[in-house]
Protein backbone atom coordinates (compact mmCIF):
# COMPACT_ATOMS: atom_id res chain seq x y z
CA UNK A 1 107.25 77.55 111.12
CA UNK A 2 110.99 76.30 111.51
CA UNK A 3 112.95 78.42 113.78
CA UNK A 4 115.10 79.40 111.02
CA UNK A 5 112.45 80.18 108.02
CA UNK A 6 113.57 78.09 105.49
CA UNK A 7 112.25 75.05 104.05
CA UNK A 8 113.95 71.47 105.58
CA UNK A 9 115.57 71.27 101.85
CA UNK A 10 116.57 75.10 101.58
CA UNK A 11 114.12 75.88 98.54
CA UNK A 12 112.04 78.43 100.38
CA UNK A 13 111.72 80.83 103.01
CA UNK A 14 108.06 81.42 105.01
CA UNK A 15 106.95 84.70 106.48
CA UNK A 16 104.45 86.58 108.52
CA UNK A 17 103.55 89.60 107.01
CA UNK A 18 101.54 92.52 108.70
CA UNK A 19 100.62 94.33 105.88
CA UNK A 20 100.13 98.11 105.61
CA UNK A 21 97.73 99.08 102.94
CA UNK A 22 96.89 102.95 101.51
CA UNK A 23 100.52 103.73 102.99
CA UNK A 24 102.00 107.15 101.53
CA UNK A 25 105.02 104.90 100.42
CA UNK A 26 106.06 101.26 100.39
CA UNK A 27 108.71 100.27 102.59
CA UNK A 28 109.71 97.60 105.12
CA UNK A 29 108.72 99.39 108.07
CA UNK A 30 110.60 97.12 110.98
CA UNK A 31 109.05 94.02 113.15
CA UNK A 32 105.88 93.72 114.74
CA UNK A 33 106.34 91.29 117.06
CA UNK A 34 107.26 88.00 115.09
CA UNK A 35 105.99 89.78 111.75
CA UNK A 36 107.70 92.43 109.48
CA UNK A 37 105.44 95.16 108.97
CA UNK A 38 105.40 96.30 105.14
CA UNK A 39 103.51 99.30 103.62
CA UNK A 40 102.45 99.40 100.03
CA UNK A 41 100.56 102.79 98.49
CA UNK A 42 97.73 99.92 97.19
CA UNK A 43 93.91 99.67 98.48
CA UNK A 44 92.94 96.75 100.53
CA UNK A 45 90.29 96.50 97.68
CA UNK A 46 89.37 93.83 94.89
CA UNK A 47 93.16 91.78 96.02
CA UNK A 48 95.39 95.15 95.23
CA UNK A 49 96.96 95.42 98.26
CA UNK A 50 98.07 91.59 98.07
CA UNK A 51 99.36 91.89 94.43
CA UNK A 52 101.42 95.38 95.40
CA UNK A 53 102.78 93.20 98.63
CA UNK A 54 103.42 90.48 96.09
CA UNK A 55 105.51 92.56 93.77
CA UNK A 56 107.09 94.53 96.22
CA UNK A 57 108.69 91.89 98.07
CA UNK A 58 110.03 90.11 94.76
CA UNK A 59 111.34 93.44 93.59
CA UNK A 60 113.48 93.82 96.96
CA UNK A 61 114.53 90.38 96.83
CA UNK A 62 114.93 90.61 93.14
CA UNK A 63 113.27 87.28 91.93
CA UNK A 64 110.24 86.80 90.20
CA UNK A 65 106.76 87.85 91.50
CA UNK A 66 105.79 83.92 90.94
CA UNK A 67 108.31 82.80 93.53
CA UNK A 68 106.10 84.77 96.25
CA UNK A 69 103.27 83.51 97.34
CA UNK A 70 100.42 84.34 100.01
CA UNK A 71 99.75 80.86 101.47
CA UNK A 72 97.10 82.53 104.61
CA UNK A 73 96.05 85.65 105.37
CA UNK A 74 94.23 87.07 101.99
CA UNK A 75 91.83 88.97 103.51
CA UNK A 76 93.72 89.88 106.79
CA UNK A 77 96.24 92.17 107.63
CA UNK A 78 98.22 89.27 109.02
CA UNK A 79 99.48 87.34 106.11
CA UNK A 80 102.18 84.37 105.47
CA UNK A 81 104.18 84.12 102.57
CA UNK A 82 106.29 81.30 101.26
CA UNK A 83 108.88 82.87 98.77
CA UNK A 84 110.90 80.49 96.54
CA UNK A 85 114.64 80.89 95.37
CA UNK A 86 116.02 82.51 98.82
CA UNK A 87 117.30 81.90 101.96
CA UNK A 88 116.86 83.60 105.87
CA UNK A 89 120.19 85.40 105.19
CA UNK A 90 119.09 87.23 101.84
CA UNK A 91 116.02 88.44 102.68
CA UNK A 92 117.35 89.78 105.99
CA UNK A 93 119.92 91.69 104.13
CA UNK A 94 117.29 92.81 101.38
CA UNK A 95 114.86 93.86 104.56
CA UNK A 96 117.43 95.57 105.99
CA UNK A 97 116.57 93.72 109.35
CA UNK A 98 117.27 90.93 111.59
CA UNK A 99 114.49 88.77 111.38
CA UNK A 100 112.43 87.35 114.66
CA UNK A 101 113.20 84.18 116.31
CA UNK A 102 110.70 81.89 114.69
């Protein structure tokens, strides 16, 4: 990963994800080391959890759920996402945090 998150050519951001399944809410809930932790009310059953992370994360960047993508990590906690359409700068300021040195 490139110590800024985006793509050489600026067309996408990747992520590490540690993902939060059965929360009571869904929310970015800060850094966990290099990855930001996100809850999402979804099971961890039959890919829900991955979908809810999916749409979540396109509804606080507000882009499409198709620019988000799980590229590792489907059936781990730990995942890594490539989103489309966005630089570092907007999804820190949609997270709401600074994100880790990469």
């Amino acid at each position: 990963m490139s110590k800024d998150y985006s793509s050489p050519d600026g067309t996408y951001v990747t992520l590490k994800i540690h993902l939060h399944p059965r929360a009571a809410h869904e929310e970015i809930n800060g850094l966990r080391g290099d990855s930001v932790k996100v809850r999402v009310t979804a099971p961890a059953l039959e890919d829900k959890a991955n979908a809810a992370l999916k749409k979540f994360v396109a509804k606080k960047l507000k882009i499409a759920v198709s620019h988000v993508e799980i590229i590792a990590g489907h059936h781990s906690r730990e995942k890594l996402l490539r989103i489309s359409g966005v630089t570092k700068a907007e999804v820190e300021k949609a997270f709401g945090i600074p994100l880790p040195p990469g």
